[in-house]
C-alpha atoms as a PDB file:
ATOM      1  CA  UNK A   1       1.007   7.352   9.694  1.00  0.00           C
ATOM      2  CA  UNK A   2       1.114   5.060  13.123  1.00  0.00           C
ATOM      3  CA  UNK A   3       3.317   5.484  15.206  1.00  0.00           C
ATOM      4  CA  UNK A   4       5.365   1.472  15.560  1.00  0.00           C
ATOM      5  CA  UNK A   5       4.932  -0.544  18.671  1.00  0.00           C
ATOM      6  CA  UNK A   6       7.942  -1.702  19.795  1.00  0.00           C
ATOM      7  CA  UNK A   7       9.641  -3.241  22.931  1.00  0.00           C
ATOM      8  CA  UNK A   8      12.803  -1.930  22.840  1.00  0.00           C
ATOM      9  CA  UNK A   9      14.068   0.929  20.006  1.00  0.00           C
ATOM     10  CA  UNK A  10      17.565   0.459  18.836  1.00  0.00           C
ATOM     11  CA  UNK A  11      17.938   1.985  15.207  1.00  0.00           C
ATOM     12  CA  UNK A  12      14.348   1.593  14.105  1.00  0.00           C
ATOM     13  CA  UNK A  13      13.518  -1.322  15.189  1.00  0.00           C
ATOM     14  CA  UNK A  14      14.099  -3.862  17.564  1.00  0.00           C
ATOM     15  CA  UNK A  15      12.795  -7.049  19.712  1.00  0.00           C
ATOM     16  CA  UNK A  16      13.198  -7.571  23.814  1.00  0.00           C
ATOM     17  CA  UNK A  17      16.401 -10.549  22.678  1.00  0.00           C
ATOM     18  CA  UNK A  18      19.819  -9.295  22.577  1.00  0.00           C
ATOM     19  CA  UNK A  19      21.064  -9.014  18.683  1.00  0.00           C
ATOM     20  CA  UNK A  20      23.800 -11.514  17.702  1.00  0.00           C
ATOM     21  CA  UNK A  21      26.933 -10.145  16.243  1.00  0.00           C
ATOM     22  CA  UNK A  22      26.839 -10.166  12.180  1.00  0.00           C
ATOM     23  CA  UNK A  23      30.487 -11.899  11.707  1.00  0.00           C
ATOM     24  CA  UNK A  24      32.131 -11.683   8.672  1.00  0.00           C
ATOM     25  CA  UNK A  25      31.341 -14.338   6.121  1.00  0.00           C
ATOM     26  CA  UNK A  26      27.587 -14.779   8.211  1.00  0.00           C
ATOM     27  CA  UNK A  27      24.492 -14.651   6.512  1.00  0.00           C
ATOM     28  CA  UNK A  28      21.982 -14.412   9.949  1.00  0.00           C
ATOM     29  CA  UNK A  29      18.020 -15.057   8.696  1.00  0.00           C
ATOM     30  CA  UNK A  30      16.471 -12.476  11.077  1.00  0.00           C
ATOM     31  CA  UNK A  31      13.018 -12.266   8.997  1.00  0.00           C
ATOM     32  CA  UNK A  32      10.903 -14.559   7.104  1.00  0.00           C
ATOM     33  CA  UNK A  33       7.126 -12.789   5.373  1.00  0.00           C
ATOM     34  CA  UNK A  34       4.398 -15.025   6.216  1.00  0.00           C
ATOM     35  CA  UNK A  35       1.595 -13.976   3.374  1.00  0.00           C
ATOM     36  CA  UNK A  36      -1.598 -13.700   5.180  1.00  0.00           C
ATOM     37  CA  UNK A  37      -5.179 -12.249   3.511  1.00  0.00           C
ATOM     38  CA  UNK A  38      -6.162 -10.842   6.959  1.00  0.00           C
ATOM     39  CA  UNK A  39      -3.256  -8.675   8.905  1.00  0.00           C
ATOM     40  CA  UNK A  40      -5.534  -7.832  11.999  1.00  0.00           C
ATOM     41  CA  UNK A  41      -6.762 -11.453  11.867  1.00  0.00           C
ATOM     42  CA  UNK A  42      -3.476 -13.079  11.867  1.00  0.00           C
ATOM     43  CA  UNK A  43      -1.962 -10.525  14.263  1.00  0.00           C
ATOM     44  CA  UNK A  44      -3.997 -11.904  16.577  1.00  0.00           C
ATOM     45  CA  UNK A  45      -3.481 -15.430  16.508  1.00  0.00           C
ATOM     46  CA  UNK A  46       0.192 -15.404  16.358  1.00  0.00           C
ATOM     47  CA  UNK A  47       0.050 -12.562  19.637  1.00  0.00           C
ATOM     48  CA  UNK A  48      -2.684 -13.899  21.784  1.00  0.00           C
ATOM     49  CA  UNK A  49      -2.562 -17.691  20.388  1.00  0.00           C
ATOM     50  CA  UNK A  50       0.909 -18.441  19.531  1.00  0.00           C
ATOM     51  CA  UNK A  51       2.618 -15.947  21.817  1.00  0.00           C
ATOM     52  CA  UNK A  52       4.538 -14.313  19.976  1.00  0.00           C
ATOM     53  CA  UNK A  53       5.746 -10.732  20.832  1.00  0.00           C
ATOM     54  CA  UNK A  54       4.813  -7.499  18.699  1.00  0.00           C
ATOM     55  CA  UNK A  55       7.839  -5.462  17.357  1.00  0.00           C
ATOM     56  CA  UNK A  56       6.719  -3.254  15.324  1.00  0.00           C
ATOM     57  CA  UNK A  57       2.968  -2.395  13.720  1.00  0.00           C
ATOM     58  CA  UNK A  58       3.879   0.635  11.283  1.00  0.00           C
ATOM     59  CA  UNK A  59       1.409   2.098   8.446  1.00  0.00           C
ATOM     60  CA  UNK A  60       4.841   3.771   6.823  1.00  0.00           C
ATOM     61  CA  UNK A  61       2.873   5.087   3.555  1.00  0.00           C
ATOM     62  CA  UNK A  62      -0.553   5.033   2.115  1.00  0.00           C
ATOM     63  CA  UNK A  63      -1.782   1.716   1.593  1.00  0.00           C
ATOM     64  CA  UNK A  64       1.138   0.102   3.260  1.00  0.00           C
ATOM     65  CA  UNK A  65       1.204  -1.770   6.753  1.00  0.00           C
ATOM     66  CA  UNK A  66       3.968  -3.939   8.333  1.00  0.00           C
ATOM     67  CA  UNK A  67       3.841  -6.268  11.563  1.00  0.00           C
ATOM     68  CA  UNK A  68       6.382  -7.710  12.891  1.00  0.00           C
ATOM     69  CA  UNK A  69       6.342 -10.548  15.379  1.00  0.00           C
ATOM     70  CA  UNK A  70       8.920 -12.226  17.272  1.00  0.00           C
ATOM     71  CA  UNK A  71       8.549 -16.308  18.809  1.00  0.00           C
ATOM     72  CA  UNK A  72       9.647 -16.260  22.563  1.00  0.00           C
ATOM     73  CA  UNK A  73      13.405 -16.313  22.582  1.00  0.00           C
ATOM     74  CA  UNK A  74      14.200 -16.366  18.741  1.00  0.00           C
ATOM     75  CA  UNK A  75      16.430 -14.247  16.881  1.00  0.00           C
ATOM     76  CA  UNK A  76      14.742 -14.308  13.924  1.00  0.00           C
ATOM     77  CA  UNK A  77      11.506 -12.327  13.513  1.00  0.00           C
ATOM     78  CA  UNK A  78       8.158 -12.984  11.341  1.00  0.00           C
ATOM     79  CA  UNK A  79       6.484 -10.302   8.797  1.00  0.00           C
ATOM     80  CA  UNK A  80       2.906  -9.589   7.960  1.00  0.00           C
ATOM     81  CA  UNK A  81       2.382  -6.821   5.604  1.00  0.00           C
ATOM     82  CA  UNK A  82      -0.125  -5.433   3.447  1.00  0.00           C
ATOM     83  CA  UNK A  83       1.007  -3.061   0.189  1.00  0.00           C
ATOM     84  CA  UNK A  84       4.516  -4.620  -0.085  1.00  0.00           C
ATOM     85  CA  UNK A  85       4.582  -5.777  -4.283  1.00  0.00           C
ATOM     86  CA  UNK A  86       8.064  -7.505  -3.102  1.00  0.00           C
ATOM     87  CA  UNK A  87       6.089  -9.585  -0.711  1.00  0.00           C
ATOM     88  CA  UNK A  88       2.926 -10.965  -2.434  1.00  0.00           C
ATOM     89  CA  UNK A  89       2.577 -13.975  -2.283  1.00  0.00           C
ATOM     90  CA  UNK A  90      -0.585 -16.305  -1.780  1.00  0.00           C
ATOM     91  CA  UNK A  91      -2.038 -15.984   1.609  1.00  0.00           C
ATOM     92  CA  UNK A  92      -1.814 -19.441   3.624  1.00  0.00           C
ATOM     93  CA  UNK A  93       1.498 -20.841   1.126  1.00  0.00           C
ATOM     94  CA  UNK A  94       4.187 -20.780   3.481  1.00  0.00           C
ATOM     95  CA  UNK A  95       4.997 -24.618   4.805  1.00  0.00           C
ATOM     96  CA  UNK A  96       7.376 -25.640   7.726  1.00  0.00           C
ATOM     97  CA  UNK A  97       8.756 -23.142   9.768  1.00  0.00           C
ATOM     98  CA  UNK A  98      10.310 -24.411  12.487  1.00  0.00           C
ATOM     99  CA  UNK A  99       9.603 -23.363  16.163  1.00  0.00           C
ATOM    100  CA  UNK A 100      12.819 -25.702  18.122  1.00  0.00           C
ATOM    101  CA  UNK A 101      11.410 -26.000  21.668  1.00  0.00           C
ATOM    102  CA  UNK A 102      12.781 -27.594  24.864  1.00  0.00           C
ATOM    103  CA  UNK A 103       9.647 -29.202  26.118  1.00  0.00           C
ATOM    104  CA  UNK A 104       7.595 -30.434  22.908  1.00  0.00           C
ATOM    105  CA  UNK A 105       5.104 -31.669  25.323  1.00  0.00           C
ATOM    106  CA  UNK A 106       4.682 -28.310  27.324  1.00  0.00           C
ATOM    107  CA  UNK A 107       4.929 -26.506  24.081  1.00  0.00           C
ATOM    108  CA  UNK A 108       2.183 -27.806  22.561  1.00  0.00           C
ATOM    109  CA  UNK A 109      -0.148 -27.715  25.843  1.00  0.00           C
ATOM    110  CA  UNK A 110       0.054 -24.362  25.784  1.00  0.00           C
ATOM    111  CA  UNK A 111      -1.085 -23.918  22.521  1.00  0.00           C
ATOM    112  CA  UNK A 112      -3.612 -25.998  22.520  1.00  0.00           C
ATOM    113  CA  UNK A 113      -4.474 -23.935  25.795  1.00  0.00           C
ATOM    114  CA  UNK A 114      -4.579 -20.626  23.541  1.00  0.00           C
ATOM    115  CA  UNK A 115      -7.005 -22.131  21.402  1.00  0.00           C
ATOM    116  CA  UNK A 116      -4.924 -23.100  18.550  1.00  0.00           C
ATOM    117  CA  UNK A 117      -5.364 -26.789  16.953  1.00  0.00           C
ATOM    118  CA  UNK A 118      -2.207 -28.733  17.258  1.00  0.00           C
ATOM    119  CA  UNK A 119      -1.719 -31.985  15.949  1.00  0.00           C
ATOM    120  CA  UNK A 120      -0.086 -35.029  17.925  1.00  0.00           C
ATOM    121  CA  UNK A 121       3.653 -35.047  18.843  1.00  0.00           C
ATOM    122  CA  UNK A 122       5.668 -37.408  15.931  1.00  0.00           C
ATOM    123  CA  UNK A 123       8.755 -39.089  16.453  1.00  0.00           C
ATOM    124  CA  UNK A 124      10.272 -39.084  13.067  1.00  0.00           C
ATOM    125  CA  UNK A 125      13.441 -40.974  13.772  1.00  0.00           C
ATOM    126  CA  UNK A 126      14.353 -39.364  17.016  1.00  0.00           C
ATOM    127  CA  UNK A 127      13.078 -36.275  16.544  1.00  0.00           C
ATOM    128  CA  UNK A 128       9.388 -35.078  17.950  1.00  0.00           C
ATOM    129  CA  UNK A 129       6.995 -32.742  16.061  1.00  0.00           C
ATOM    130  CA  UNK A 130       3.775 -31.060  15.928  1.00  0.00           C
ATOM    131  CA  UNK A 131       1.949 -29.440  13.589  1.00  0.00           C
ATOM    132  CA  UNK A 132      -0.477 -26.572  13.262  1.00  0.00           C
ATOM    133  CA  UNK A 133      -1.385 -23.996  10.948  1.00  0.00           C
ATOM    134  CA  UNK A 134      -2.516 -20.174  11.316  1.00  0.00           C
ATOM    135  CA  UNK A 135      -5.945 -19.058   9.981  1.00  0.00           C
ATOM    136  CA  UNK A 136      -4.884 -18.749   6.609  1.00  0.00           C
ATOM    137  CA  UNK A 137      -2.928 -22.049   6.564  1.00  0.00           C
ATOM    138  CA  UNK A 138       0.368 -21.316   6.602  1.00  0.00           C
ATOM    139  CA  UNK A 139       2.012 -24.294   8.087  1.00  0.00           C
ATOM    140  CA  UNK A 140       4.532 -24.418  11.355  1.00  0.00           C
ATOM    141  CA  UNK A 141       5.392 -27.512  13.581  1.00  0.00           C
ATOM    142  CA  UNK A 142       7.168 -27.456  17.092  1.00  0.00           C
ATOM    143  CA  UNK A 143      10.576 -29.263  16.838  1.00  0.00           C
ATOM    144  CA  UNK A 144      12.033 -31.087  19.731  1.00  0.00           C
ATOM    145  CA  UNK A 145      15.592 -32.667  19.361  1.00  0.00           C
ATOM    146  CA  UNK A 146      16.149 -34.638  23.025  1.00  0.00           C
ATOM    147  CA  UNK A 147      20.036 -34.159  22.521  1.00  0.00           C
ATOM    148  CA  UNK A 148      20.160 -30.457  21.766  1.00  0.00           C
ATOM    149  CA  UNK A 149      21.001 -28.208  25.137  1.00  0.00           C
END
Protein backbone atom coordinates (compact mmCIF):
# COMPACT_ATOMS: atom_id res chain seq x y z
CA UNK A 1 0.00 0.00 0.00
CA UNK A 2 1.31 3.82 -0.86
CA UNK A 3 1.66 5.88 1.37
CA UNK A 4 -1.03 9.32 0.22
CA UNK A 5 0.49 12.54 -0.90
CA UNK A 6 -0.97 15.19 0.69
CA UNK A 7 -0.45 18.97 1.43
CA UNK A 8 -1.76 19.34 4.57
CA UNK A 9 -3.19 16.13 6.91
CA UNK A 10 -6.22 16.95 8.91
CA UNK A 11 -8.27 13.64 9.57
CA UNK A 12 -7.14 11.71 6.52
CA UNK A 13 -7.19 13.89 4.16
CA UNK A 14 -7.00 17.30 3.29
CA UNK A 15 -6.16 20.21 0.58
CA UNK A 16 -3.78 23.55 1.24
CA UNK A 17 -7.71 25.78 1.35
CA UNK A 18 -9.20 26.28 4.64
CA UNK A 19 -12.48 23.87 5.05
CA UNK A 20 -15.83 25.73 5.17
CA UNK A 21 -18.04 25.11 8.10
CA UNK A 22 -20.80 22.23 7.31
CA UNK A 23 -23.99 24.35 8.69
CA UNK A 24 -26.93 22.73 9.49
CA UNK A 25 -29.41 22.22 6.70
CA UNK A 26 -26.00 22.50 4.06
CA UNK A 27 -25.34 20.03 1.62
CA UNK A 28 -21.41 21.33 0.57
CA UNK A 29 -20.28 19.30 -2.94
CA UNK A 30 -16.62 18.82 -1.91
CA UNK A 31 -15.98 15.90 -4.62
CA UNK A 32 -17.08 15.13 -8.01
CA UNK A 33 -15.33 11.39 -9.85
CA UNK A 34 -14.16 12.26 -13.17
CA UNK A 35 -14.05 8.56 -14.98
CA UNK A 36 -10.85 8.42 -16.78
CA UNK A 37 -9.31 5.00 -18.68
CA UNK A 38 -5.74 6.19 -17.85
CA UNK A 39 -5.12 7.39 -13.96
CA UNK A 40 -1.30 8.17 -14.50
CA UNK A 41 -2.27 9.77 -17.84
CA UNK A 42 -4.87 12.01 -16.56
CA UNK A 43 -2.97 12.75 -13.33
CA UNK A 44 -0.80 14.41 -15.32
CA UNK A 45 -2.69 16.67 -17.33
CA UNK A 46 -4.90 17.98 -14.69
CA UNK A 47 -1.30 18.52 -12.31
CA UNK A 48 1.17 19.77 -14.81
CA UNK A 49 -1.53 21.10 -17.51
CA UNK A 50 -4.44 22.30 -15.66
CA UNK A 51 -2.75 23.07 -12.35
CA UNK A 52 -4.41 21.54 -10.19
CA UNK A 53 -2.95 20.47 -6.77
CA UNK A 54 -2.47 16.68 -5.65
CA UNK A 55 -4.24 15.69 -2.33
CA UNK A 56 -4.04 12.51 -2.01
CA UNK A 57 -2.61 9.42 -4.42
CA UNK A 58 -3.49 6.25 -2.16
CA UNK A 59 -3.39 2.42 -3.45
CA UNK A 60 -5.76 1.61 -0.14
CA UNK A 61 -6.31 -2.23 -1.24
CA UNK A 62 -5.36 -4.53 -4.00
CA UNK A 63 -6.47 -3.39 -7.20
CA UNK A 64 -7.70 -0.12 -5.89
CA UNK A 65 -6.14 3.47 -6.49
CA UNK A 66 -7.59 6.95 -5.68
CA UNK A 67 -6.30 10.56 -6.77
CA UNK A 68 -7.48 13.34 -5.67
CA UNK A 69 -6.98 16.77 -7.17
CA UNK A 70 -7.89 20.10 -6.11
CA UNK A 71 -8.40 23.47 -8.84
CA UNK A 72 -6.41 26.50 -7.37
CA UNK A 73 -8.58 28.00 -4.69
CA UNK A 74 -11.72 25.65 -4.82
CA UNK A 75 -13.36 23.94 -2.12
CA UNK A 76 -14.46 21.25 -3.89
CA UNK A 77 -12.02 18.52 -4.97
CA UNK A 78 -11.88 16.09 -8.20
CA UNK A 79 -11.50 12.06 -8.05
CA UNK A 80 -9.71 9.66 -10.30
CA UNK A 81 -9.83 6.15 -9.23
CA UNK A 82 -9.27 2.83 -10.48
CA UNK A 83 -11.13 -0.43 -8.64
CA UNK A 84 -14.02 1.67 -7.20
CA UNK A 85 -17.47 -0.56 -8.66
CA UNK A 86 -19.41 2.65 -7.11
CA UNK A 87 -17.53 4.81 -9.51
CA UNK A 88 -17.51 3.20 -13.02
CA UNK A 89 -18.52 4.97 -15.26
CA UNK A 90 -17.38 5.49 -19.01
CA UNK A 91 -14.06 7.12 -19.26
CA UNK A 92 -14.31 10.68 -21.06
CA UNK A 93 -18.56 11.05 -20.05
CA UNK A 94 -18.45 13.71 -17.66
CA UNK A 95 -19.68 17.25 -19.42
CA UNK A 96 -19.47 20.83 -17.88
CA UNK A 97 -17.76 21.30 -14.85
CA UNK A 98 -17.33 24.57 -14.11
CA UNK A 99 -13.93 26.25 -13.28
CA UNK A 100 -15.44 30.27 -12.19
CA UNK A 101 -12.31 32.39 -12.78
CA UNK A 102 -11.59 36.11 -12.31
CA UNK A 103 -9.63 36.74 -15.43
CA UNK A 104 -11.21 34.43 -18.29
CA UNK A 105 -8.65 35.90 -20.50
CA UNK A 106 -5.55 35.13 -18.20
CA UNK A 107 -7.14 31.87 -17.38
CA UNK A 108 -7.18 30.52 -20.49
CA UNK A 109 -3.54 31.86 -21.54
CA UNK A 110 -2.23 29.89 -19.15
CA UNK A 111 -3.63 26.90 -20.25
CA UNK A 112 -3.09 27.16 -23.46
CA UNK A 113 0.57 27.89 -22.13
CA UNK A 114 0.52 24.29 -20.38
CA UNK A 115 -0.22 22.75 -23.51
CA UNK A 116 -3.81 22.14 -23.16
CA UNK A 117 -6.28 23.06 -26.23
CA UNK A 118 -8.73 25.66 -25.20
CA UNK A 119 -11.34 26.87 -27.26
CA UNK A 120 -12.25 30.71 -27.78
CA UNK A 121 -13.77 32.81 -24.94
CA UNK A 122 -17.98 32.97 -25.58
CA UNK A 123 -20.13 35.53 -24.39
CA UNK A 124 -23.34 33.74 -23.88
CA UNK A 125 -25.50 36.60 -22.74
CA UNK A 126 -23.08 38.26 -20.44
CA UNK A 127 -21.32 35.59 -19.37
CA UNK A 128 -17.70 34.43 -20.98
CA UNK A 129 -16.61 30.78 -21.47
CA UNK A 130 -14.11 28.43 -22.68
CA UNK A 131 -13.97 25.12 -23.32
CA UNK A 132 -11.54 22.23 -23.20
CA UNK A 133 -11.49 18.71 -22.53
CA UNK A 134 -8.91 16.25 -20.72
CA UNK A 135 -7.38 13.31 -22.68
CA UNK A 136 -10.18 11.18 -22.29
CA UNK A 137 -12.78 13.88 -23.10
CA UNK A 138 -14.33 14.74 -20.23
CA UNK A 139 -15.55 18.20 -20.78
CA UNK A 140 -14.80 21.54 -18.48
CA UNK A 141 -15.11 25.29 -19.55
CA UNK A 142 -13.68 28.41 -17.62
CA UNK A 143 -16.60 30.63 -16.42
CA UNK A 144 -16.24 34.31 -16.09
CA UNK A 145 -19.23 36.38 -14.64
CA UNK A 146 -17.88 40.34 -14.93
CA UNK A 147 -20.26 41.21 -11.89
CA UNK A 148 -19.23 38.51 -9.45
CA UNK A 149 -16.40 39.86 -6.75
Amino acid sequence: MTRPTVSRQIGFLMTDNPTPSVRPGSFLLELVLVPVSDLDRAKAFYTDQAGFNVDVDVSPSEGVRIVQLTPPGSYCSITLSTGLLQADMPAGSLRGLHLVVADIEAARAGLIDRGVDVAPIEDLGGVLYAWFADPDGNTWTLQHMPWRK
